[in-house]
N, C-alpha and C. Protein backbone atom coordinates (compact mmCIF):
# COMPACT_ATOMS: atom_id res chain seq x y z
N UNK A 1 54.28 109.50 98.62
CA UNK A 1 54.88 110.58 97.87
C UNK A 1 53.84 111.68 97.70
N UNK A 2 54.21 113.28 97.83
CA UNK A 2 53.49 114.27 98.00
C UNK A 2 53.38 114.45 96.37
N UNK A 3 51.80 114.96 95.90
CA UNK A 3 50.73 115.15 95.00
C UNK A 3 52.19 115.91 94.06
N UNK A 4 52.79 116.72 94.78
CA UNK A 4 53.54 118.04 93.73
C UNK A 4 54.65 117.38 93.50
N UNK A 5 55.25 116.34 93.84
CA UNK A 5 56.64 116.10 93.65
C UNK A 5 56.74 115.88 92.11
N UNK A 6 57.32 116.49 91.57
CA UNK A 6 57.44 115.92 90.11
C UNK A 6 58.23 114.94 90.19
N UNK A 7 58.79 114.32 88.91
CA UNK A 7 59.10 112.90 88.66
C UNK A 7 59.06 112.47 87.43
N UNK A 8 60.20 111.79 86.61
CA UNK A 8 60.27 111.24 85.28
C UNK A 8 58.91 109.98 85.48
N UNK A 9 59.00 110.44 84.10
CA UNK A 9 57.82 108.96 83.79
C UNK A 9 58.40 107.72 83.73
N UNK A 10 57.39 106.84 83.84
CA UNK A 10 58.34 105.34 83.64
C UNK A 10 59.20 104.83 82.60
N UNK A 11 58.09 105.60 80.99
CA UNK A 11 58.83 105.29 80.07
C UNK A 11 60.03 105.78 79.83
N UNK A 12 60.25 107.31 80.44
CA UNK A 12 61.68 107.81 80.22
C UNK A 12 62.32 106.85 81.13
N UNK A 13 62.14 106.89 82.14
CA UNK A 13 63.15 105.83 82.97
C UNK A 13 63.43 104.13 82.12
N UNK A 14 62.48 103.84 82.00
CA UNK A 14 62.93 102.17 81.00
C UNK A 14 63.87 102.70 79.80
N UNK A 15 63.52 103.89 78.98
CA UNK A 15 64.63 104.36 78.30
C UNK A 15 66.05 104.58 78.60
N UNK A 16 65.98 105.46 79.48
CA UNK A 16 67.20 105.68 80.20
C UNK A 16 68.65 104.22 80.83
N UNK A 17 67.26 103.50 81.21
CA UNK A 17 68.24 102.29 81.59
C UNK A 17 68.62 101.30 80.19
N UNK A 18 67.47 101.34 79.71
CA UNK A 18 67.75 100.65 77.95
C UNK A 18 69.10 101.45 77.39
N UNK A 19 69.56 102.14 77.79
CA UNK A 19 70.75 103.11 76.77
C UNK A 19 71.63 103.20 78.14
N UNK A 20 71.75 102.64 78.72
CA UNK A 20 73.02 102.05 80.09
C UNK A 20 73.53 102.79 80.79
N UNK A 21 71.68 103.58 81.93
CA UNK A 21 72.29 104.34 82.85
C UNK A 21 71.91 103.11 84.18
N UNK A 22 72.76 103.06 85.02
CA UNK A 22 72.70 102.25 86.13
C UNK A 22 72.52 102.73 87.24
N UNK A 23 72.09 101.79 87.93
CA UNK A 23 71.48 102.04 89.44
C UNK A 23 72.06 101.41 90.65
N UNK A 24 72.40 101.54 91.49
CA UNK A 24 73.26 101.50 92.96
C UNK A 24 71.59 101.93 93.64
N UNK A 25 70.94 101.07 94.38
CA UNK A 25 69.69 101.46 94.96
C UNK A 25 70.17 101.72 96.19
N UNK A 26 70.04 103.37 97.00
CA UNK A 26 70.26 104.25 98.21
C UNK A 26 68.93 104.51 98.65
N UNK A 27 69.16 104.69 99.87
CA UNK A 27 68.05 105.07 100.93
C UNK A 27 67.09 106.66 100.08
N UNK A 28 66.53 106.51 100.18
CA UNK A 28 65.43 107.43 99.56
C UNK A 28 65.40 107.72 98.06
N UNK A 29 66.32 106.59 97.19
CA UNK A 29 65.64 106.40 95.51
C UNK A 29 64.44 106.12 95.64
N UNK A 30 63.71 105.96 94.26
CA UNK A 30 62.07 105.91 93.61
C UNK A 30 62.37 104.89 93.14
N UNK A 31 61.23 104.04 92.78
CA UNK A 31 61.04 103.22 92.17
C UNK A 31 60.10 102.34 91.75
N UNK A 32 59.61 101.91 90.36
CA UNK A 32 58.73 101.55 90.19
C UNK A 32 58.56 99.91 89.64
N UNK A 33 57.61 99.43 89.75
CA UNK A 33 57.32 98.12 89.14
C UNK A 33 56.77 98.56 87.54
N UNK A 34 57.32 98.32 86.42
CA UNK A 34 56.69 98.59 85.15
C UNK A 34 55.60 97.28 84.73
N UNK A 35 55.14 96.52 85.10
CA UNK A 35 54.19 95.74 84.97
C UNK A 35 53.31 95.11 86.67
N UNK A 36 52.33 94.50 85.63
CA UNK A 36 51.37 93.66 86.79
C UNK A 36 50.44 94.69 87.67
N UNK A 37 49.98 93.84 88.60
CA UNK A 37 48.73 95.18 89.45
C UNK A 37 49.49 96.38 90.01
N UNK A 38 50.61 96.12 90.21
CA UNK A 38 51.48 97.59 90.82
C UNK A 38 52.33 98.19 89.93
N UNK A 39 51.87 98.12 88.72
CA UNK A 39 51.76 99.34 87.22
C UNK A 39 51.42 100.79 88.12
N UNK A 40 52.21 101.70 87.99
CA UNK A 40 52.20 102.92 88.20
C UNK A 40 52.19 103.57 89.84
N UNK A 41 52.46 102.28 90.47
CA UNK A 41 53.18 102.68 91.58
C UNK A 41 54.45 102.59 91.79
N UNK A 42 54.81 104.16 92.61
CA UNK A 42 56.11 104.42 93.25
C UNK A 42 56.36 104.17 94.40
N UNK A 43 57.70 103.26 94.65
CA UNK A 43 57.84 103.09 96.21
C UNK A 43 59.25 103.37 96.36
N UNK A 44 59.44 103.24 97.51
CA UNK A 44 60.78 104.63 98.09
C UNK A 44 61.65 103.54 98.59
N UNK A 45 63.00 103.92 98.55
CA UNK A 45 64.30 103.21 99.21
C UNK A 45 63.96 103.35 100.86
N UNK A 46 63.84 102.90 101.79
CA UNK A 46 64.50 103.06 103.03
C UNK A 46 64.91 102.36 103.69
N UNK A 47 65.29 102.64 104.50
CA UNK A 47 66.14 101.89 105.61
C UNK A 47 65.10 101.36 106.64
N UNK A 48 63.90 101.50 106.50
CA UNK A 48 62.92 101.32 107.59
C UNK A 48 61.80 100.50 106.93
N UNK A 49 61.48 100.77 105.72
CA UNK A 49 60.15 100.01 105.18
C UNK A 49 61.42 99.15 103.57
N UNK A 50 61.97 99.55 103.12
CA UNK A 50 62.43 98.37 102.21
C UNK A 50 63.93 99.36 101.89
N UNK A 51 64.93 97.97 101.70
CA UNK A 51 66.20 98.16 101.97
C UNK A 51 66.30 96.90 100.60
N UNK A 52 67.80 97.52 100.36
CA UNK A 52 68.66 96.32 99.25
C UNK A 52 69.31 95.46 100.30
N UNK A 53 69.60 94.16 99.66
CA UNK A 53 70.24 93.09 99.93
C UNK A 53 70.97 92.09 98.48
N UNK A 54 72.08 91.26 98.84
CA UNK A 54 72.31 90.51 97.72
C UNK A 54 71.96 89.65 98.29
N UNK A 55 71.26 88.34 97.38
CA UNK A 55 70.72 86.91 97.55
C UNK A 55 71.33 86.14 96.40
N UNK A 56 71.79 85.15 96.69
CA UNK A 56 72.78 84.66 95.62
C UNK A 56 73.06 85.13 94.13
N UNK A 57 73.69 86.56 94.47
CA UNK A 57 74.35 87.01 93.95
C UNK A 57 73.64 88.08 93.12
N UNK A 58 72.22 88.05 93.09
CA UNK A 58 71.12 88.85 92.68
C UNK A 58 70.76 89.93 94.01
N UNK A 59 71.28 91.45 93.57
CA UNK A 59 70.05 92.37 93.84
C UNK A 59 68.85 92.14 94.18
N UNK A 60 68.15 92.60 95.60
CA UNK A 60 67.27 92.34 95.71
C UNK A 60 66.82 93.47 96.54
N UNK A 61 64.97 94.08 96.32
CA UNK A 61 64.99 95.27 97.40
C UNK A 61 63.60 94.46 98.11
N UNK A 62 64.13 94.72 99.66
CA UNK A 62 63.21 94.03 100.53
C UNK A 62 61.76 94.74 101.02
N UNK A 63 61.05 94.09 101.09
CA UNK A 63 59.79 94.99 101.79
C UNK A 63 59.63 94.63 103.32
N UNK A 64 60.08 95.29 104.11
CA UNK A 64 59.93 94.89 105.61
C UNK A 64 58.70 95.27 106.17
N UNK A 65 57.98 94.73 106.76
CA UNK A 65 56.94 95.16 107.35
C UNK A 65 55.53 95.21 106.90
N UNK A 66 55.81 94.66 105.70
CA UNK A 66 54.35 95.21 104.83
C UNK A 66 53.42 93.84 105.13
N UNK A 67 52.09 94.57 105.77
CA UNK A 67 51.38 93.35 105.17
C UNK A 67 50.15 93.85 104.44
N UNK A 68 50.42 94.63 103.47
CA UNK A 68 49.07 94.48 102.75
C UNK A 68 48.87 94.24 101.72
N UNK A 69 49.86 93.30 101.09
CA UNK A 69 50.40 92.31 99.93
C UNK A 69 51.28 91.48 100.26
N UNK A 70 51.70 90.45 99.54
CA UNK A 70 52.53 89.52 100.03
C UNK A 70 53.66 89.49 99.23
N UNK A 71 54.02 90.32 98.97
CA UNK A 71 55.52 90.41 98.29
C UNK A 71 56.24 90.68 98.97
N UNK A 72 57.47 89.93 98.95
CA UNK A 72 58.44 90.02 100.36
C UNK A 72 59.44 91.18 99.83
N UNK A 73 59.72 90.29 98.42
CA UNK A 73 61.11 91.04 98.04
C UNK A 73 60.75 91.21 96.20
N UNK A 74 61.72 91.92 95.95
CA UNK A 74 61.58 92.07 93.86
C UNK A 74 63.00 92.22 93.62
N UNK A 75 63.62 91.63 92.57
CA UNK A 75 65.00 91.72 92.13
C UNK A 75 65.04 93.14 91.30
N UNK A 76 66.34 93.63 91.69
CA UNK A 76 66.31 95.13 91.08
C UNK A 76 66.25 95.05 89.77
N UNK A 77 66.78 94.30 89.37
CA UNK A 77 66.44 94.54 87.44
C UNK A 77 65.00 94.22 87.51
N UNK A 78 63.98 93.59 88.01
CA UNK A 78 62.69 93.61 88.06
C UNK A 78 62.24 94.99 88.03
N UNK A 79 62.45 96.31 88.32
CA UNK A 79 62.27 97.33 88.94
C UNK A 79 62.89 98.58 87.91
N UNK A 80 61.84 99.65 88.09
CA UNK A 80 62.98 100.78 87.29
C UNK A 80 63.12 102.01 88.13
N UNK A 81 64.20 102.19 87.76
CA UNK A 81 64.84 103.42 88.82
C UNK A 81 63.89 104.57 88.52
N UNK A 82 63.71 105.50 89.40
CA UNK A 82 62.75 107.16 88.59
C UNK A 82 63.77 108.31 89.70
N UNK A 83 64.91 108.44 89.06
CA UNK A 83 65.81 109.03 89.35
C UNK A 83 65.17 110.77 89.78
N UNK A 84 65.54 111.41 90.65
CA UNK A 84 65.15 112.97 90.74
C UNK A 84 66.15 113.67 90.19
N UNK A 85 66.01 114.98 90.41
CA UNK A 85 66.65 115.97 89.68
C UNK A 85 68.22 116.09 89.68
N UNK A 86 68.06 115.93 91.20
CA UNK A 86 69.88 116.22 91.31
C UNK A 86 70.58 114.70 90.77
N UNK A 87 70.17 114.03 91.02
CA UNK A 87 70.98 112.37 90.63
C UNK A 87 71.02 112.72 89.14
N UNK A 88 69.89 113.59 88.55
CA UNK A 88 70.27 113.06 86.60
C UNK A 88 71.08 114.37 86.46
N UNK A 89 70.77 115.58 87.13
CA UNK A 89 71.71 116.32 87.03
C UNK A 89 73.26 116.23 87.30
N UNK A 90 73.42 115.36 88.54
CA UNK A 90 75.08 114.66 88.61
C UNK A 90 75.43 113.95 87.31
N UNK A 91 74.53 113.12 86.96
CA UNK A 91 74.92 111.59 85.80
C UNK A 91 75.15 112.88 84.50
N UNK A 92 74.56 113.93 83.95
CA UNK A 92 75.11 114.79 83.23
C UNK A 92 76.26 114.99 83.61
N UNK A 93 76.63 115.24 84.47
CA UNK A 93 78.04 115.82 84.55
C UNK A 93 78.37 117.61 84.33
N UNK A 94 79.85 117.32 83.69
CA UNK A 94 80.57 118.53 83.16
C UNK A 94 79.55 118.92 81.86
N UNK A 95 79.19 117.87 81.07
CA UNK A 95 78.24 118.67 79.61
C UNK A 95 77.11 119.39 80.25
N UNK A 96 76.51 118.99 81.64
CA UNK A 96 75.33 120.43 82.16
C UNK A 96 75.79 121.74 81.76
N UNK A 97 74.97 122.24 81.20
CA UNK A 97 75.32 124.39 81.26
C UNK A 97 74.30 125.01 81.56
N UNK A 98 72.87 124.47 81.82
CA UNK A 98 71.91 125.16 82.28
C UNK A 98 70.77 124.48 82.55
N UNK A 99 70.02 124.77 82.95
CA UNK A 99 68.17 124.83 83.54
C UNK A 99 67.64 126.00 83.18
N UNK A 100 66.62 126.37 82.35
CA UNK A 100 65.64 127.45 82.32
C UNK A 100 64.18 127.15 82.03
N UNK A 101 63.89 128.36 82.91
CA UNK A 101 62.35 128.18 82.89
C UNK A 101 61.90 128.92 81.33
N UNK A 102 60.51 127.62 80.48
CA UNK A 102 60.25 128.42 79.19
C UNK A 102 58.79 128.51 80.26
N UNK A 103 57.99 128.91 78.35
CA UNK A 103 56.70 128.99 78.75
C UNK A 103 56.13 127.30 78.54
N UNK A 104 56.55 126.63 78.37
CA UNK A 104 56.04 125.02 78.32
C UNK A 104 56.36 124.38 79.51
N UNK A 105 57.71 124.80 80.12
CA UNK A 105 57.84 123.97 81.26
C UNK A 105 60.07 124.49 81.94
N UNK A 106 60.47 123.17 81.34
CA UNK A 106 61.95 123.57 81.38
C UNK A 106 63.09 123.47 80.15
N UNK A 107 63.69 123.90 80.30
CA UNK A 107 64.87 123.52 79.15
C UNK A 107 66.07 123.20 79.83
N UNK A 108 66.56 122.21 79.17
CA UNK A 108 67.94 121.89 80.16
C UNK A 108 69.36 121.69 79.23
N UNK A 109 70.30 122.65 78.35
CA UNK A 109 71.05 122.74 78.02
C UNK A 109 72.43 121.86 78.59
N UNK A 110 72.86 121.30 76.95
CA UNK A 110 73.94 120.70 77.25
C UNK A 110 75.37 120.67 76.18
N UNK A 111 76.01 119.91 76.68
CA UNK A 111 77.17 120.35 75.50
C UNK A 111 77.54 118.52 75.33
N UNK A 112 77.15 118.73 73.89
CA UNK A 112 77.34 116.75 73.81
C UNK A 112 78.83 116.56 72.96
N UNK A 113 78.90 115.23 72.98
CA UNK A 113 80.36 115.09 73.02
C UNK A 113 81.40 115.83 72.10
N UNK A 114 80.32 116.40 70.93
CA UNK A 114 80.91 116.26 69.60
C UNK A 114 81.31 118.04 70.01
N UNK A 115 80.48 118.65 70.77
CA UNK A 115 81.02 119.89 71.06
C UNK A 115 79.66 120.82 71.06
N UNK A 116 78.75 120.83 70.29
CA UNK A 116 77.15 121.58 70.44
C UNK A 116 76.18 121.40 71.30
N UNK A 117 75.81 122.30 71.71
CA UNK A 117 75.25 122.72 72.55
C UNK A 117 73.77 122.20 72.20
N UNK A 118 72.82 121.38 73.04
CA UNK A 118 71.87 121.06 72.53
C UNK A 118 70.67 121.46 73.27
N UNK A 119 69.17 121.56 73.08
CA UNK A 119 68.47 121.86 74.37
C UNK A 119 67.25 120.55 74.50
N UNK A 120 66.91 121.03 75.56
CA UNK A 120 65.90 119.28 75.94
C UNK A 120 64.93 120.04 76.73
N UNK A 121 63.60 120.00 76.06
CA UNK A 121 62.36 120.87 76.68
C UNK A 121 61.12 119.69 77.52
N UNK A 122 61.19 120.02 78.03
CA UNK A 122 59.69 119.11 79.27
C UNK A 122 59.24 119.97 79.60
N UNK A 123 57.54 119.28 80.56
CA UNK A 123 57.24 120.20 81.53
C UNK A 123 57.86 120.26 82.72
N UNK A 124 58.20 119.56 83.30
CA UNK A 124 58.42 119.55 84.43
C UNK A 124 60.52 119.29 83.94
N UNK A 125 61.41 119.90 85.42
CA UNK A 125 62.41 119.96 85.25
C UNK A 125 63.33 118.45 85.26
N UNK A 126 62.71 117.03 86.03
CA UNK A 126 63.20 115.93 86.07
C UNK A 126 63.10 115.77 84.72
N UNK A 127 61.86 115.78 83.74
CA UNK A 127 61.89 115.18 82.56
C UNK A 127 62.78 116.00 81.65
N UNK A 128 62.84 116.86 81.39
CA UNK A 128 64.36 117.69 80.46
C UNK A 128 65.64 117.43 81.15
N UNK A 129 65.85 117.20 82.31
CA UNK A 129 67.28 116.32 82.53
C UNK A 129 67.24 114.99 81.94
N UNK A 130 66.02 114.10 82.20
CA UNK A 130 65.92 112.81 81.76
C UNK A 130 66.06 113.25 79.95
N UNK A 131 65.72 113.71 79.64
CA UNK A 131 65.82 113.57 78.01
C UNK A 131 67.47 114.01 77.70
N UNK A 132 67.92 114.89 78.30
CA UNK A 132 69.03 115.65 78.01
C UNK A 132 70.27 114.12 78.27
N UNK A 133 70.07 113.37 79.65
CA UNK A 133 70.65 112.59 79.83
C UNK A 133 70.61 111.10 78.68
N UNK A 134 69.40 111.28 78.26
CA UNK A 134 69.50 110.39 77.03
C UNK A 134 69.97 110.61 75.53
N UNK A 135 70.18 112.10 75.87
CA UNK A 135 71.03 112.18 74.41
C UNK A 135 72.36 112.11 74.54
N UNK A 136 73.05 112.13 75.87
CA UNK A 136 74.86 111.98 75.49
C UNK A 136 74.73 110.27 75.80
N UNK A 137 73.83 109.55 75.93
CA UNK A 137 74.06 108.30 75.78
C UNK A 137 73.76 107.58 74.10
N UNK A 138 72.78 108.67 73.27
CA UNK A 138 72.84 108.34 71.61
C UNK A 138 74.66 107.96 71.40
């Protein structure tokens, strides 16, 4: 993954799934291990280096090819999703009404259920969708 790509943090992501956003793992999702020696590494969906499979009846994402650890496979609930922009921007939905650039970073306006308009500030634009997306799940 390139130096500039921004990207939710892990903890927003363990949040996010703690408050019941779900994951369908596709060819070029993120994803991270939240514990053990591969703490704060991201590794990528593909179709070429690691792919999903079900194994009795458990989710599972494969590592093909790798040998420079011996982990074959990790069960997806083992794993946390680090969703990009457009995926948390879809999972908003119809309550999205904006993206703007502040002087801190982004703001990402929404309209929550009750009818107000709320705003969700980060630096970077994944993390104010990720927050914004965790408030219509309050």
């Amino acid at each position: 993954m390139r130096e500039t790509e921004a990207m939710i943090t892990v903890d927003l992501a363990l949040r996010l799934r703690a408050a019941g956003l779900r994951w369908e793992p596709a060819s070029g999702d993120r994803f991270a291990i939240p514990y053990g020696e591969l703490a704060g590494d991201v590794f990528v969906v593909s179709d070429m280096t690691i792919d999903t499979a079900e194994v009795a009846g458990t989710q599972i994402l494969r590592f093909n090819g790798t040998t420079e650890w011996a982990m074959d496979s990790v069960a997806a609930e083992d794993v946390v999703w680090l969703p990009g922009e457009a995926q948390l921007r879809a999972h908003l939905g119809p309550a999205f009404r904006s993206l703007v650039s502040t002087e801190i970073g982004y703001a990402v306006d929404i309209t929550e259920s009750h009818g107000q308009v709320s705003r969700h500030v980060a630096g970077d634009a994944e993390c104010a969708y990720a927050l914004a997306l965790l408030a219509l799940f309050v």
